[in-house]
Each structure stands twice: as C-alpha cells, then as structure tokens.
PDB file of N, CA and C in Angstrom:
ATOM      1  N   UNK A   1      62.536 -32.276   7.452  1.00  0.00           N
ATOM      2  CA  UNK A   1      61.117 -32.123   7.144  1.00  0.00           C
ATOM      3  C   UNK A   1      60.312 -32.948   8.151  1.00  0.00           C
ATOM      4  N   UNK A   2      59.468 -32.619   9.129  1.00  0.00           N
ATOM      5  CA  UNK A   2      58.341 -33.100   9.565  1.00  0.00           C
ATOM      6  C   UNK A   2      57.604 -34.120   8.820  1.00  0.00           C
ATOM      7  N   UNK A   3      57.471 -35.008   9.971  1.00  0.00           N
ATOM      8  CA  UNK A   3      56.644 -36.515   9.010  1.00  0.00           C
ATOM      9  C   UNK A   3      55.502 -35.887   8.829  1.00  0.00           C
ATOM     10  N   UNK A   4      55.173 -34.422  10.227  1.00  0.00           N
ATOM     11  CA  UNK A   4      53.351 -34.133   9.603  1.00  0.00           C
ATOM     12  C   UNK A   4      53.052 -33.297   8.619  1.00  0.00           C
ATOM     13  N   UNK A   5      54.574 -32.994   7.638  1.00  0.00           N
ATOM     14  CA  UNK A   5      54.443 -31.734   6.739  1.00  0.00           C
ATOM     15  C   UNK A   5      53.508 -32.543   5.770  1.00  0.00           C
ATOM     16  N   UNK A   6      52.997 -31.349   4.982  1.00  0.00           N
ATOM     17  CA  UNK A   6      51.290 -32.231   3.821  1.00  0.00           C
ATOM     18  C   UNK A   6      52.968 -32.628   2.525  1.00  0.00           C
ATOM     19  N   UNK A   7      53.933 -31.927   2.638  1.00  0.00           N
ATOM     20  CA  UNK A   7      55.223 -32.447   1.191  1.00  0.00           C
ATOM     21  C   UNK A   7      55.561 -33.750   1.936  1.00  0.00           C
ATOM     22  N   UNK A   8      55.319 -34.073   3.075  1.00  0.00           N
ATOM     23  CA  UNK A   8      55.882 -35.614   3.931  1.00  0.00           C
ATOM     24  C   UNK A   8      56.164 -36.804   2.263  1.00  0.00           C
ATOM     25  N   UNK A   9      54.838 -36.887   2.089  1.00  0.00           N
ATOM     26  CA  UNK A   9      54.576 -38.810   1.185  1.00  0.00           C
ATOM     27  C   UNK A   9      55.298 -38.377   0.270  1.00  0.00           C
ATOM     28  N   UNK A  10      55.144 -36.983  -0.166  1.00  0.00           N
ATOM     29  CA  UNK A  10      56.116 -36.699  -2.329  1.00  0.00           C
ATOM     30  C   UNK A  10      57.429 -36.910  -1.533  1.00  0.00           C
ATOM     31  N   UNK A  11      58.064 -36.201  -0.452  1.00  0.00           N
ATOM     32  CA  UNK A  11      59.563 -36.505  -0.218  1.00  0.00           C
ATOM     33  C   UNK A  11      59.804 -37.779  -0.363  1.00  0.00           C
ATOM     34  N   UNK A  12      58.926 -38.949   0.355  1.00  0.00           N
ATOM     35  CA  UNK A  12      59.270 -39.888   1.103  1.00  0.00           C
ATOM     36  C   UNK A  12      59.424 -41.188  -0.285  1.00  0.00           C
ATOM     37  N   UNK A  13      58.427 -40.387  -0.709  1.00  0.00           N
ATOM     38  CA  UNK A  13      58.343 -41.293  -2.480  1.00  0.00           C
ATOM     39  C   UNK A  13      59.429 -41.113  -2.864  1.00  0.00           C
ATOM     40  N   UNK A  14      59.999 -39.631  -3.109  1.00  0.00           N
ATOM     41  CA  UNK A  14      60.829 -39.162  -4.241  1.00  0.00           C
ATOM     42  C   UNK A  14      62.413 -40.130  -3.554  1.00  0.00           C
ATOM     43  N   UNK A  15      62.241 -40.142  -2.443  1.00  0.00           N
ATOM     44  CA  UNK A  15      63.601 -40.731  -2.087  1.00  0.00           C
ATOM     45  C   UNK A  15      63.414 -42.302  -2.016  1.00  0.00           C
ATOM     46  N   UNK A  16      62.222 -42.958  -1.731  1.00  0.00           N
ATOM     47  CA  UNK A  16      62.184 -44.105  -2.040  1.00  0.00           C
ATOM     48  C   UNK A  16      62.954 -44.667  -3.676  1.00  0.00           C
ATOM     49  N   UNK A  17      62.302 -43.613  -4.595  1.00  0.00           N
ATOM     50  CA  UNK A  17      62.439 -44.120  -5.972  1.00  0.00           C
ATOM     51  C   UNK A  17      64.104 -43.833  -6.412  1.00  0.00           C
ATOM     52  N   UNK A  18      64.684 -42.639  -5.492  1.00  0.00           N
ATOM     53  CA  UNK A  18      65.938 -43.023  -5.361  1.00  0.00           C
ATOM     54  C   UNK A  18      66.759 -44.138  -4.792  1.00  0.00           C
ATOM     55  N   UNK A  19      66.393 -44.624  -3.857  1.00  0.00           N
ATOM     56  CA  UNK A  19      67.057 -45.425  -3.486  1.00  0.00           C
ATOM     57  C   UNK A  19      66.712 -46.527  -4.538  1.00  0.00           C
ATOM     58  N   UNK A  20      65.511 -46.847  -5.357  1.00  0.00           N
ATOM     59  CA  UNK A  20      65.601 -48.275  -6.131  1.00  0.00           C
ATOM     60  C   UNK A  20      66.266 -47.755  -7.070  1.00  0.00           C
ATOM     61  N   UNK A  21      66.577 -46.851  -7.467  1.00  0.00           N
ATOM     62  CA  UNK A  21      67.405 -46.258  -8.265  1.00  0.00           C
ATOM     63  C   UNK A  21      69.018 -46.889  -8.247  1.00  0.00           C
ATOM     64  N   UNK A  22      69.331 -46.299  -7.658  1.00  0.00           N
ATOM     65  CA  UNK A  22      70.732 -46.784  -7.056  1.00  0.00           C
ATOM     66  C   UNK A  22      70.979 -47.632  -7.291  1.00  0.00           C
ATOM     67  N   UNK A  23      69.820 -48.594  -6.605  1.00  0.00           N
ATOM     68  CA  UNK A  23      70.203 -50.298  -6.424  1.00  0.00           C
ATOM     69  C   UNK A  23      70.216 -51.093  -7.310  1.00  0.00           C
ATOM     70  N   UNK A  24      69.256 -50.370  -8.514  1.00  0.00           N
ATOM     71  CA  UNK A  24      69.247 -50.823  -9.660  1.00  0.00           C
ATOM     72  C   UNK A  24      70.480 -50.205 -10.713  1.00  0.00           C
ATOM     73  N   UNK A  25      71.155 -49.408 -10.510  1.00  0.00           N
ATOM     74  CA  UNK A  25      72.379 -48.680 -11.162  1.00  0.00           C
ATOM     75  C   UNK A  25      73.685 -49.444 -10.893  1.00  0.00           C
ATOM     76  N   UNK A  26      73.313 -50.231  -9.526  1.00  0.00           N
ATOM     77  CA  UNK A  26      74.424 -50.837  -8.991  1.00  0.00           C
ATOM     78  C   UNK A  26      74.930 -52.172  -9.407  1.00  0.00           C
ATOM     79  N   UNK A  27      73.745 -52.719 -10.485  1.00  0.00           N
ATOM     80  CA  UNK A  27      73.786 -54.271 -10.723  1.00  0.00           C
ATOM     81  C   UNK A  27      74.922 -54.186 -11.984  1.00  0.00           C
ATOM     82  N   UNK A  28      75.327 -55.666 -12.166  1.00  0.00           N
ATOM     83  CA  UNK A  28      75.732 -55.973 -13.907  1.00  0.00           C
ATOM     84  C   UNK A  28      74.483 -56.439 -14.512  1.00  0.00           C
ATOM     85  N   UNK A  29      74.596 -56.450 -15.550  1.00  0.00           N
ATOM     86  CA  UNK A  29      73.628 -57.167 -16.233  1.00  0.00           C
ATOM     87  C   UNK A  29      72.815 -58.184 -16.458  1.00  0.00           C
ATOM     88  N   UNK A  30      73.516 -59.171 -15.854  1.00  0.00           N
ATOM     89  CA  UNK A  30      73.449 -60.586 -16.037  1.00  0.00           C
ATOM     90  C   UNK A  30      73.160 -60.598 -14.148  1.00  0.00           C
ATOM     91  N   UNK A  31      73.024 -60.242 -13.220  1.00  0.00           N
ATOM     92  CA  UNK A  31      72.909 -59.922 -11.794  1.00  0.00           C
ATOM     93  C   UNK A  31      71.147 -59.644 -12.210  1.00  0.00           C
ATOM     94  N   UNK A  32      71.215 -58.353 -12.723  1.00  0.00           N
ATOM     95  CA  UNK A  32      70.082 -57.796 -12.865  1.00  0.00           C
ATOM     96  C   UNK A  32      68.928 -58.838 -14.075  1.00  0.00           C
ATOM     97  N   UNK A  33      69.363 -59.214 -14.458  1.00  0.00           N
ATOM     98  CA  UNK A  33      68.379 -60.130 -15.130  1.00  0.00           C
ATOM     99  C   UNK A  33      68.172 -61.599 -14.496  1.00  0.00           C
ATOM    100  N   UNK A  34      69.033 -62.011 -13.871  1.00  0.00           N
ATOM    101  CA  UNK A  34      68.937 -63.197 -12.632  1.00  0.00           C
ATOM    102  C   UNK A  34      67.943 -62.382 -11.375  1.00  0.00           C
ATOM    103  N   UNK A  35      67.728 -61.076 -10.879  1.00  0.00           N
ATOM    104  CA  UNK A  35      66.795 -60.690 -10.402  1.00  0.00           C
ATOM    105  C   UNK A  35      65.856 -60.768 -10.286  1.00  0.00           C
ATOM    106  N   UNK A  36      65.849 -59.930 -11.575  1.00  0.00           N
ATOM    107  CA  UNK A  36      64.144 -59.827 -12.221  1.00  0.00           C
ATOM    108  C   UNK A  36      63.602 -60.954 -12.601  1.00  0.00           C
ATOM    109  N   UNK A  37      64.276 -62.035 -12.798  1.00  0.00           N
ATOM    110  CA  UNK A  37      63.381 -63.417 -13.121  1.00  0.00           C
ATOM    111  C   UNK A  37      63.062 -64.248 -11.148  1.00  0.00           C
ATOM    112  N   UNK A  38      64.190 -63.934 -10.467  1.00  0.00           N
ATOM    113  CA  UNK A  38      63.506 -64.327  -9.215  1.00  0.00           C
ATOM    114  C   UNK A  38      62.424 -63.809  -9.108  1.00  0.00           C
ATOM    115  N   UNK A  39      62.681 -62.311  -8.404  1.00  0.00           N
ATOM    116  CA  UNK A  39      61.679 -61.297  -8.237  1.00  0.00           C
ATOM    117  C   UNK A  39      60.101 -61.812  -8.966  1.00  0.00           C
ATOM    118  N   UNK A  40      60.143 -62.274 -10.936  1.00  0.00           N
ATOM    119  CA  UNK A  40      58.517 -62.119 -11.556  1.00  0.00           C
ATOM    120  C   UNK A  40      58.533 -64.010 -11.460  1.00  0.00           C
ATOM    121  N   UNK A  41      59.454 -64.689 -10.337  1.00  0.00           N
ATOM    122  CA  UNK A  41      59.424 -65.990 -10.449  1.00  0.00           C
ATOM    123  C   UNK A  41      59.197 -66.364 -11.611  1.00  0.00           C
ATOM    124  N   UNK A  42      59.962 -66.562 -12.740  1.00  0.00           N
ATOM    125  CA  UNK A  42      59.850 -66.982 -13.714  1.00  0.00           C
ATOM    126  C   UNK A  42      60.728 -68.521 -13.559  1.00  0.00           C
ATOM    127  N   UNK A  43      61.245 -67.901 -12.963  1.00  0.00           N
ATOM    128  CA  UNK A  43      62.551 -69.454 -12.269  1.00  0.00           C
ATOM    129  C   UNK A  43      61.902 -69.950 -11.202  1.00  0.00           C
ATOM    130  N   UNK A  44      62.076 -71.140 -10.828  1.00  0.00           N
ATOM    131  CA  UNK A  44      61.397 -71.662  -9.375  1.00  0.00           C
ATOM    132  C   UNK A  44      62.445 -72.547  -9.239  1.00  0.00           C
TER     133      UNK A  44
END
C-alpha cells in the first residue's frame, strides 16, 4: 500500500494496535503489572 493511499493512517493504525497487541499477549502477569506501574509511574 502506498504511504499516499487516503487507507495509508487506518492501515498504519490498525497494525500499530497490532503490534501493542502482541506485546501485550506476550507478558506474564506479574511482568505486565510491574509495567504498567512503571509506564503510570506509580513506582519511582
């Protein structure tokens, strides 16, 4: 697909949100909640 096609940004989204997808499919639990507290700095 052409970056100048007008479907360019929905592809580019739709595969963005795959890939956090993934990455987020890929964690354990206890990974993924040690994350998300870096990530909303709840931990410092």
């Amino acid at each position: 697909l052409p970056s100048d096609s007008p479907e360019f940004p929905l592809w580019e989204y739709y595969y963005r949100c795959r890939l956090l997808q993934d990455y987020i499919s890929g964690m354990t639990d206890l990974y993924a909640w040690d994350e998300y507290r870096r990530l909303m700095a709840v931990e410092q």
